[in-house]
Protein backbone atom coordinates (compact mmCIF):
# COMPACT_ATOMS: atom_id res chain seq x y z
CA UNK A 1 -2.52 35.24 29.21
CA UNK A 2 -4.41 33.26 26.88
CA UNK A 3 -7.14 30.63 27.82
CA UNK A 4 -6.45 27.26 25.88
CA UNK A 5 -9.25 24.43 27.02
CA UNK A 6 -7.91 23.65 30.37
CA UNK A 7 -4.37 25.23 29.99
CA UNK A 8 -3.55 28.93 29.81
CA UNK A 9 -0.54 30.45 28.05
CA UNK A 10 1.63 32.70 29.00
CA UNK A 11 4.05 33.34 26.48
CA UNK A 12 4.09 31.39 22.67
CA UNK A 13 7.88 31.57 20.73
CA UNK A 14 8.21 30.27 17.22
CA UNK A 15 11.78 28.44 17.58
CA UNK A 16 11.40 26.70 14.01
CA UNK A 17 10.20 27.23 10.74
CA UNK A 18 10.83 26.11 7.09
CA UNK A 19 7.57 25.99 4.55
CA UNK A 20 6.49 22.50 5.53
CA UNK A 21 6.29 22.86 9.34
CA UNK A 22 6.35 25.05 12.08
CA UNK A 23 7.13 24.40 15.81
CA UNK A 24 5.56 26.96 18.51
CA UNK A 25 6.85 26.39 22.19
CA UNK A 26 4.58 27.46 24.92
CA UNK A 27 4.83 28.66 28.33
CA UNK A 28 1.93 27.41 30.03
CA UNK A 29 0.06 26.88 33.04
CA UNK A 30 -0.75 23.20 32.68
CA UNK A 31 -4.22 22.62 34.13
CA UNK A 32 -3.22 20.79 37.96
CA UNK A 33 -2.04 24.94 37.81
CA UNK A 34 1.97 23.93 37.92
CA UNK A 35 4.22 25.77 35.28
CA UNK A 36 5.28 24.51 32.07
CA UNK A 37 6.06 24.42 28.52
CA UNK A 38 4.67 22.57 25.79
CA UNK A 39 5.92 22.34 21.83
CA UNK A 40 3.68 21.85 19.07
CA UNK A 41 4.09 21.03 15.63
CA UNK A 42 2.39 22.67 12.45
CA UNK A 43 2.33 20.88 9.75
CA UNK A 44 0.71 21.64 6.11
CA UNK A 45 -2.65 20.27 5.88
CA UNK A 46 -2.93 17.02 3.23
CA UNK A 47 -5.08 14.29 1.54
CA UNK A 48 -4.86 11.31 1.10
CA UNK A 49 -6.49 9.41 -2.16
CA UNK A 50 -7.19 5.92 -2.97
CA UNK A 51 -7.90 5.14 -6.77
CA UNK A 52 -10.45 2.33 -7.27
CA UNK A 53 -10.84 0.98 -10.88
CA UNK A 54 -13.77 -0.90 -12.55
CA UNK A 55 -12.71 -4.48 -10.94
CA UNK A 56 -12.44 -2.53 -7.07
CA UNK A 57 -8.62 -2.92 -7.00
CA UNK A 58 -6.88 -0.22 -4.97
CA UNK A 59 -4.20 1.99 -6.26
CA UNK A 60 -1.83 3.13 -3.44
CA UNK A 61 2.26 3.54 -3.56
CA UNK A 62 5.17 2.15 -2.45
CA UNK A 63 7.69 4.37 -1.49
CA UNK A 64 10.65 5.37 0.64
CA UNK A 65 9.82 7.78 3.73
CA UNK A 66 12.80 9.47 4.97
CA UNK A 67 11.67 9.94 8.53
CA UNK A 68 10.55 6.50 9.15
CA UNK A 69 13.43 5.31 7.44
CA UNK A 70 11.89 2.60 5.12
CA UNK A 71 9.65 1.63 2.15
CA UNK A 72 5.74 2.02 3.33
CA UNK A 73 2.42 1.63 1.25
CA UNK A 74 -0.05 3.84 1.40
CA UNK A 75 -2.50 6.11 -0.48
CA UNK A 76 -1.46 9.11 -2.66
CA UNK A 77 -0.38 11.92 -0.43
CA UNK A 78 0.42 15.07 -0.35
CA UNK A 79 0.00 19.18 1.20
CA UNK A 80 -2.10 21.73 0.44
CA UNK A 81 -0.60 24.54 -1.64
CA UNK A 82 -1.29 27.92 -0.24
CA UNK A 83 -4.93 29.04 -2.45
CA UNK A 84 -5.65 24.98 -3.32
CA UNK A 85 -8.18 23.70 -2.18
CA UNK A 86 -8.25 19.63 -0.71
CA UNK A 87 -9.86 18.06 -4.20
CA UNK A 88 -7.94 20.41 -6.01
CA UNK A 89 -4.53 18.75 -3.97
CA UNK A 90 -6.31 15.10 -4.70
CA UNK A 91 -6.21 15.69 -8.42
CA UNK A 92 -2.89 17.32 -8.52
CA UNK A 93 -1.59 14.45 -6.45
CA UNK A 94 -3.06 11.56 -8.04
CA UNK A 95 -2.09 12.92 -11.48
CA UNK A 96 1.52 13.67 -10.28
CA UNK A 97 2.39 10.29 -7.93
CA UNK A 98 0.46 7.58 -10.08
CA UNK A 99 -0.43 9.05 -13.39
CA UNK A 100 -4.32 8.76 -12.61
CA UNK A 101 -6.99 11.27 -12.95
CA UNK A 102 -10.91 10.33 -11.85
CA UNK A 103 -13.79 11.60 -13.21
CA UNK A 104 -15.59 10.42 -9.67
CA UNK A 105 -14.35 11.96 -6.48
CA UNK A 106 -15.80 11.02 -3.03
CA UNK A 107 -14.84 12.93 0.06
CA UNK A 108 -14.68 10.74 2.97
CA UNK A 109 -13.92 12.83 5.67
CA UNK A 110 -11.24 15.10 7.57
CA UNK A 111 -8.78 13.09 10.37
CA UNK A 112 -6.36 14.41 12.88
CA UNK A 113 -3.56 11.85 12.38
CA UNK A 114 -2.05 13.25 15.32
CA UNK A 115 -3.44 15.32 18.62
CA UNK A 116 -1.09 15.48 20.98
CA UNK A 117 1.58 17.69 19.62
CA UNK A 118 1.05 17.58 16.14
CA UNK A 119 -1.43 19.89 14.06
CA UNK A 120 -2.36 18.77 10.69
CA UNK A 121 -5.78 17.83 9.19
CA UNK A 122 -5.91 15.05 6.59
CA UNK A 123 -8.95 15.42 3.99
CA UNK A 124 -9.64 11.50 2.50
CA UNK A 125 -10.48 10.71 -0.95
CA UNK A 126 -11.87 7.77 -3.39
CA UNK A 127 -11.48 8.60 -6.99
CA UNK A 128 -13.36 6.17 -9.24
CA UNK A 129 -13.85 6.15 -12.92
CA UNK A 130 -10.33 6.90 -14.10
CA UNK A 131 -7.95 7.59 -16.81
CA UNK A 132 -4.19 7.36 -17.23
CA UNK A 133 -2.19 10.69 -17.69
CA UNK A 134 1.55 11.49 -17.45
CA UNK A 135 3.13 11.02 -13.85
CA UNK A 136 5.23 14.01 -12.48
CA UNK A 137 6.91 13.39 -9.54
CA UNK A 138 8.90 15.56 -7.20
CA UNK A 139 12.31 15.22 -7.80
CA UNK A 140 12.46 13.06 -3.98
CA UNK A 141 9.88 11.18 -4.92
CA UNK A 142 10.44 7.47 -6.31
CA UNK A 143 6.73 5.77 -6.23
CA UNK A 144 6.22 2.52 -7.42
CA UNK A 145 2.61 1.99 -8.01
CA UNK A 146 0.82 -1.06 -6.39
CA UNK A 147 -2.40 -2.14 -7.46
CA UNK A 148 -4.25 -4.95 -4.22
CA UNK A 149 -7.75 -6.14 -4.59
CA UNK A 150 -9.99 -4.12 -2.12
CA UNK A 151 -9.81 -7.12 0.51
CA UNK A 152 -5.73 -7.83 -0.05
CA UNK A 153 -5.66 -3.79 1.17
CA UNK A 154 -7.99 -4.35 4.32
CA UNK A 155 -6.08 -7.64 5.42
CA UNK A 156 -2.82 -5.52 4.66
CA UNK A 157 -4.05 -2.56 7.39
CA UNK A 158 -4.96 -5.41 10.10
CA UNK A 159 -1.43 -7.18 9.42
CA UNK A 160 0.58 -4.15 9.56
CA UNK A 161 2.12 -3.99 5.85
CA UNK A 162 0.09 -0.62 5.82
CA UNK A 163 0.54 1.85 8.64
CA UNK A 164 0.36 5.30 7.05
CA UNK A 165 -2.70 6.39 9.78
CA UNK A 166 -4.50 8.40 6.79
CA UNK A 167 -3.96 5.20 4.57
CA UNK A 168 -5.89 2.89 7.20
CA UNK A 169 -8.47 4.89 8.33
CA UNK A 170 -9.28 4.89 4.17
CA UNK A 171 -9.08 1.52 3.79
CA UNK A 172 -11.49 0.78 6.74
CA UNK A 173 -13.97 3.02 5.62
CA UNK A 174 -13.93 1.94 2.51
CA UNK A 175 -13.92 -1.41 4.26
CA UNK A 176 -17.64 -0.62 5.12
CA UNK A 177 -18.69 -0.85 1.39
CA UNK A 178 -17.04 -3.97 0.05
CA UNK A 179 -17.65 -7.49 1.32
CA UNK A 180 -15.23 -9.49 2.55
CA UNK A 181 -14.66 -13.00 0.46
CA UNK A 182 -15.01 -16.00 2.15
């Protein structure tokens, strides 16, 4: 048995695996001391990256997500190779989805998206001061750039046109550092 916070386990099965995710089902003893299971869900860890140029306008994508089953904007995002480190992914990612590199890179923290059932970190990026370079998307990846001004971005996170979590918890930081216009 195996101590877990509050909850102990009893037994732990992988029942699914494939190299983006892995689900883990537990037999437990939840903490009221009553039986149980519960499944959990590994999932790479990612980034997300924002691209601001020289007039603050936000680079982010517009693309089709297969699970959610429709177009979403967001920042540039992507999973950690095995060996790669988060800024490493950020460059590889930017390059790859928009055709941007960034000679400025500013870390702005490490999210849980999701603590329930789901582990995956997200590490958040700015890149500033960049450059155009060749795009090289995955071959299920069809990313249409879109360039908003800095306060288009934080009006489309409180309207709901953005809802990527990682996306809007970027755009609100970031929201911190640029004034609003009147």
């Amino acid at each position: 048995m195996q101590q877990h916070g509050p909850w102990k386990i009893l037994r732990s099965a992988v029942v699914y695996e494939d190299p983006w995710l892995q689900v883990t089902r537990d037999e437990v003893l939840r903490p009221d001391g009553d039986p149980g299971s519960y499944a959990t869900v590994q999932l790479k860890s990612g980034v997300c990256v924002v691209a601001r140029d020289v007039d603050g306008n936000l680079h982010l994508t517009r693309e089709f997500h297969y699970a959610v089953g429709r177009y979403t904007i967001e920042g540039v995002s992507g999973g950690c190779e095995v060996g790669e480190s988060p800024l490493q992914t950020a460059r590889r990612e930017l390059a790859e989805e928009l055709g941007i590199e960034a000679d400025r890179w500013i870390h702005l923290g490490t999210i849980d998206p999701f603590t329930a059932s789901i582990r995956s970190t997200v590490d958040l990026f700015l890149a500033e001061e960049l450059r155009t370079c060749p795009t090289a998307p995955e071959g299920t990846e069809c990313i249409e750039p879109v360039v908003m001004a800095a306060h288009q971005a934080l009006a489309a996170v409180r309207d709901g046109q953005i809802t990527h979590s990682p996306t809007c918890v970027l755009i609100l930081r970031l929201a911190l550092d640029f004034p609003t216009p009147a």
